[in-house]
C-alpha atoms as a PDB file:
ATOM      1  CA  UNK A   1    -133.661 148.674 -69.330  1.00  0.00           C
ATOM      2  CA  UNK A   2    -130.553 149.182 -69.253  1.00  0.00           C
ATOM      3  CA  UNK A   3    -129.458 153.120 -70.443  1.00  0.00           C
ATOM      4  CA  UNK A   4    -125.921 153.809 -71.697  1.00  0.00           C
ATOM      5  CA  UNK A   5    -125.261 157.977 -72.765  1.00  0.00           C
ATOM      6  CA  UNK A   6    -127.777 157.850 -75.676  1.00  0.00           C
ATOM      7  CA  UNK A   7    -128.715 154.475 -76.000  1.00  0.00           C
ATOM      8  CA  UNK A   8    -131.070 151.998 -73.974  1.00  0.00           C
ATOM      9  CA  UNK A   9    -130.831 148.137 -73.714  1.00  0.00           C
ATOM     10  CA  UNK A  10    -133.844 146.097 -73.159  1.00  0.00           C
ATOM     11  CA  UNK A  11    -133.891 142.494 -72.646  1.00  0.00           C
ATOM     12  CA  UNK A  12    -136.894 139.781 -72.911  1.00  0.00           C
ATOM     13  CA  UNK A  13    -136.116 136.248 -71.885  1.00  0.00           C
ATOM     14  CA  UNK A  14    -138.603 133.470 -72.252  1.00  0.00           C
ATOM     15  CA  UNK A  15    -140.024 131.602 -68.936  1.00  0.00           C
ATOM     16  CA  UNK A  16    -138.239 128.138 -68.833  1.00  0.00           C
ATOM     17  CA  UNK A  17    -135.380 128.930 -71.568  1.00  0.00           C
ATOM     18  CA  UNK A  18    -132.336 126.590 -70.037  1.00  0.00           C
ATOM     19  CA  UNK A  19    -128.958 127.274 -71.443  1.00  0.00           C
ATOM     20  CA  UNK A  20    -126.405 124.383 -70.507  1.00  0.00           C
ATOM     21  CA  UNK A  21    -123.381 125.367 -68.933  1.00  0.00           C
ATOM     22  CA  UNK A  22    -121.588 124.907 -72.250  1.00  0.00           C
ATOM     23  CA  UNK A  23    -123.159 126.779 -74.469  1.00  0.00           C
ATOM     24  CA  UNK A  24    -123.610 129.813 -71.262  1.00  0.00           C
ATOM     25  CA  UNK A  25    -120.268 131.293 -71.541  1.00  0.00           C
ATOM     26  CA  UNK A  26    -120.157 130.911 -75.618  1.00  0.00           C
ATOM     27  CA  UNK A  27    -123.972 132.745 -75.810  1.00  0.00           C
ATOM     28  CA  UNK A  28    -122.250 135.293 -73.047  1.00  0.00           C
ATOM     29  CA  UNK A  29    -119.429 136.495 -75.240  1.00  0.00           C
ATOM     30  CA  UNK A  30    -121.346 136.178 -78.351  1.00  0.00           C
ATOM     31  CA  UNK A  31    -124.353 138.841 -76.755  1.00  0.00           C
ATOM     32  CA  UNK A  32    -121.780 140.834 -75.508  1.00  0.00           C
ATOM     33  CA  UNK A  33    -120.178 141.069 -78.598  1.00  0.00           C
ATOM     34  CA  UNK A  34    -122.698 142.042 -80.833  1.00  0.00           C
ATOM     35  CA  UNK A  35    -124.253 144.156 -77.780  1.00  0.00           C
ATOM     36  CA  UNK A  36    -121.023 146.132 -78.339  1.00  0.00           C
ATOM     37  CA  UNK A  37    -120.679 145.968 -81.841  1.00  0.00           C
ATOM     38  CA  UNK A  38    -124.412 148.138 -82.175  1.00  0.00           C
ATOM     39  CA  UNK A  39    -123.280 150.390 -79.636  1.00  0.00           C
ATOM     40  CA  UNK A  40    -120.520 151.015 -81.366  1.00  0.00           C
ATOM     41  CA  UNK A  41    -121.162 151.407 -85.180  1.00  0.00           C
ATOM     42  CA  UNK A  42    -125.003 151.521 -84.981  1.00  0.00           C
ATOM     43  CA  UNK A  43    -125.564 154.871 -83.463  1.00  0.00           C
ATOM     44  CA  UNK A  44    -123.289 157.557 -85.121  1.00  0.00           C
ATOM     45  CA  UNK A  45    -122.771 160.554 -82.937  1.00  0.00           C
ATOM     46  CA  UNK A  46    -123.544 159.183 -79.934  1.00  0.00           C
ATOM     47  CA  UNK A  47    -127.508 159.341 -81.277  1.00  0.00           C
ATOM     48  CA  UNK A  48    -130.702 157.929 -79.596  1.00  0.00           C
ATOM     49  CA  UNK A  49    -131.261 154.456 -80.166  1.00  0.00           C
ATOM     50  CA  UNK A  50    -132.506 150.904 -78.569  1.00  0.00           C
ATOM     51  CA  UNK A  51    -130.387 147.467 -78.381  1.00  0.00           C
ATOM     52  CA  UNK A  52    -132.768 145.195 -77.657  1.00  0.00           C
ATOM     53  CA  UNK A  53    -132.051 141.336 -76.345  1.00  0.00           C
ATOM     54  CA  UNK A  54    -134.542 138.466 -76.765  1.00  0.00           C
ATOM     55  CA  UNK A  55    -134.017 134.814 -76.122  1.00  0.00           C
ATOM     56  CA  UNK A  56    -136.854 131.936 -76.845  1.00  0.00           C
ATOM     57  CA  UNK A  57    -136.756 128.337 -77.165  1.00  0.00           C
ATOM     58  CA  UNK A  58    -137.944 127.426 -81.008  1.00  0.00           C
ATOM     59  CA  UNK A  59    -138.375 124.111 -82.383  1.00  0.00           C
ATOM     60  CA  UNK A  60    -135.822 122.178 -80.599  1.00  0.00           C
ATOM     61  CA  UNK A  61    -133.957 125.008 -80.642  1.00  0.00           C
ATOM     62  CA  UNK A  62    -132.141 127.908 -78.032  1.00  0.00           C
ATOM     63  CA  UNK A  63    -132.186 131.607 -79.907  1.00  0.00           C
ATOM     64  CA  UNK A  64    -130.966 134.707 -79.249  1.00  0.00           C
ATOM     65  CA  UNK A  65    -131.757 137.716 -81.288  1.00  0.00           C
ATOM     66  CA  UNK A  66    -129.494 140.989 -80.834  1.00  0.00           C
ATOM     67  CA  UNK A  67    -131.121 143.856 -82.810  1.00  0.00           C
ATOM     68  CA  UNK A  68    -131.020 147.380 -82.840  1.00  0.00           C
ATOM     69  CA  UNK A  69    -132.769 149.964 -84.943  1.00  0.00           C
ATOM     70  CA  UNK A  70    -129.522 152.213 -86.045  1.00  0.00           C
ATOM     71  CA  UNK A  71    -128.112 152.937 -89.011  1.00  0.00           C
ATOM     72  CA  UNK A  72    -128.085 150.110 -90.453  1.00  0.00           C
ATOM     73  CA  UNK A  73    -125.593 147.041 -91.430  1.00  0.00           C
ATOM     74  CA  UNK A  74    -123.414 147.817 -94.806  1.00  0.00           C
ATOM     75  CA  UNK A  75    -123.722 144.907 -97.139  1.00  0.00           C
ATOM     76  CA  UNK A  76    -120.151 145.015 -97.582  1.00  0.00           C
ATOM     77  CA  UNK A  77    -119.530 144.911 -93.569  1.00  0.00           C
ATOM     78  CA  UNK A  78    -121.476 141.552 -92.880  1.00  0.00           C
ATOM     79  CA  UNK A  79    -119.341 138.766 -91.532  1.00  0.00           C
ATOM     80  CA  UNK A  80    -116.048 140.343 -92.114  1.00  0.00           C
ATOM     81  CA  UNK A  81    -114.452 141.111 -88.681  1.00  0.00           C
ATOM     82  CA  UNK A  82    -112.746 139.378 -86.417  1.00  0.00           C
ATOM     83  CA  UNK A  83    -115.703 139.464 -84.216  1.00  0.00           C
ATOM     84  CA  UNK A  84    -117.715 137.472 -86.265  1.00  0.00           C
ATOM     85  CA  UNK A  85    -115.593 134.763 -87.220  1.00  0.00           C
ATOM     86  CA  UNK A  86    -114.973 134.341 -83.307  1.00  0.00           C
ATOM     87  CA  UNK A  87    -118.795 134.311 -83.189  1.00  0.00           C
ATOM     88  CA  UNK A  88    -119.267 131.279 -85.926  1.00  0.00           C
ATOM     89  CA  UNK A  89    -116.572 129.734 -84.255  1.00  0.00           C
ATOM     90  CA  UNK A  90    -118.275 129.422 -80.992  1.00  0.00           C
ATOM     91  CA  UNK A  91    -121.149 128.762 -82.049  1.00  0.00           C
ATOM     92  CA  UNK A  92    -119.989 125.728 -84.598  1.00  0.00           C
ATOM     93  CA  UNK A  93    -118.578 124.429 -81.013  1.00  0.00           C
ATOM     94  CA  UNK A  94    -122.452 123.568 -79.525  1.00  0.00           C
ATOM     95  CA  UNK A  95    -123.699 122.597 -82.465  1.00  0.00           C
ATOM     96  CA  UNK A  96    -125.297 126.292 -83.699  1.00  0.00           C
ATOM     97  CA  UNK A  97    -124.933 129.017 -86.114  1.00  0.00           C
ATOM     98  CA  UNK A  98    -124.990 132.905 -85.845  1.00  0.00           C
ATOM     99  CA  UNK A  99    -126.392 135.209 -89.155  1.00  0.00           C
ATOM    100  CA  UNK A 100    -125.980 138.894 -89.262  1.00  0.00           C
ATOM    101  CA  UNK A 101    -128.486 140.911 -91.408  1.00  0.00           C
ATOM    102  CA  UNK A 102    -130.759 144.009 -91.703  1.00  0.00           C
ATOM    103  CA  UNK A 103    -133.190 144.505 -89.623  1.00  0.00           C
ATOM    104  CA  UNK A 104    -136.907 144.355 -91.214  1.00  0.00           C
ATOM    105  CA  UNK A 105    -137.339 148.246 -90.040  1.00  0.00           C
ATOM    106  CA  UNK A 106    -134.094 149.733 -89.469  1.00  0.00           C
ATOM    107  CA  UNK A 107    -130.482 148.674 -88.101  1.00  0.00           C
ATOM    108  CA  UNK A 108    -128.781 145.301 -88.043  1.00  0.00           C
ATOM    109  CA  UNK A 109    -130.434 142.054 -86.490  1.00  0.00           C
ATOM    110  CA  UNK A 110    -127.705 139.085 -85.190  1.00  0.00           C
ATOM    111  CA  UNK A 111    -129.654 135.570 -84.722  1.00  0.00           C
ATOM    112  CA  UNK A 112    -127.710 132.935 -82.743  1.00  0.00           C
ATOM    113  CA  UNK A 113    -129.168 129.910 -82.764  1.00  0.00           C
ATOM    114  CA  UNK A 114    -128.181 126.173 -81.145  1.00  0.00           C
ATOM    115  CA  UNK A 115    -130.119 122.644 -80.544  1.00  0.00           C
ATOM    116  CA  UNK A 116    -131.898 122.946 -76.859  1.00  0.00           C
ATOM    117  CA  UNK A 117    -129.704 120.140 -76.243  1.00  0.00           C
ATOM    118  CA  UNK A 118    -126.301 121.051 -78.022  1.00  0.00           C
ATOM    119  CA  UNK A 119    -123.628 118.074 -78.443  1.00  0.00           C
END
């Protein structure tokens, strides 16, 4: 894993996940922006915490799940910056989507998800 000052990064990729060389650079700026985004506003004080990065082929589909276990997303925060419009943009582009919500436990979870084979 990766270790910034106070925080760690971990990242789990599925054997076999493709990504076409479209949808590469769009998935690249959208990890690195919500990578940034939880380092950011998720950890307060520079505190402890854990990005993680998955990506898995589902049902026909490519996903990418960006969680961390920080403070937490403020309802009134979700889908409201510039980063996230840029995000649905580029992901409209392939054919995909991107939702930002609470994690189950604790801190913010951002699913990207596109076909396997995106138009």
């Amino acid at each position: 894993p990766l270790q910034t000052t106070a925080q760690r990064i971990e990242v789990q990729a599925e054997a076999g996940v493709q990504i076409s060389a479209t949808a590469a650079p769009i998935i690249g700026i959208v990890v690195n922006e919500a990578v940034c985004n939880a380092i950011k506003h998720a950890f307060p004080q520079d505190e402890p915490g854990c990005v993680a990065v998955s990506i898995k082929a589902e049902d026909g589909h490519t996903v990418v799940v960006v969680e961390d276990d920080g403070v937490g997303l403020k309802p009134s925060k979700a889908g409201t910056g510039q980063g996230q419009r840029l995000m649905n943009a580029l992901m409209q582009s392939i054919g995909g989507r991107v939702a930002i919500a609470a994690s189950p436990e604790r801190g913010t979870r951002l699913t990207a998800l596109w076909p396997s084979k995106e138009r």
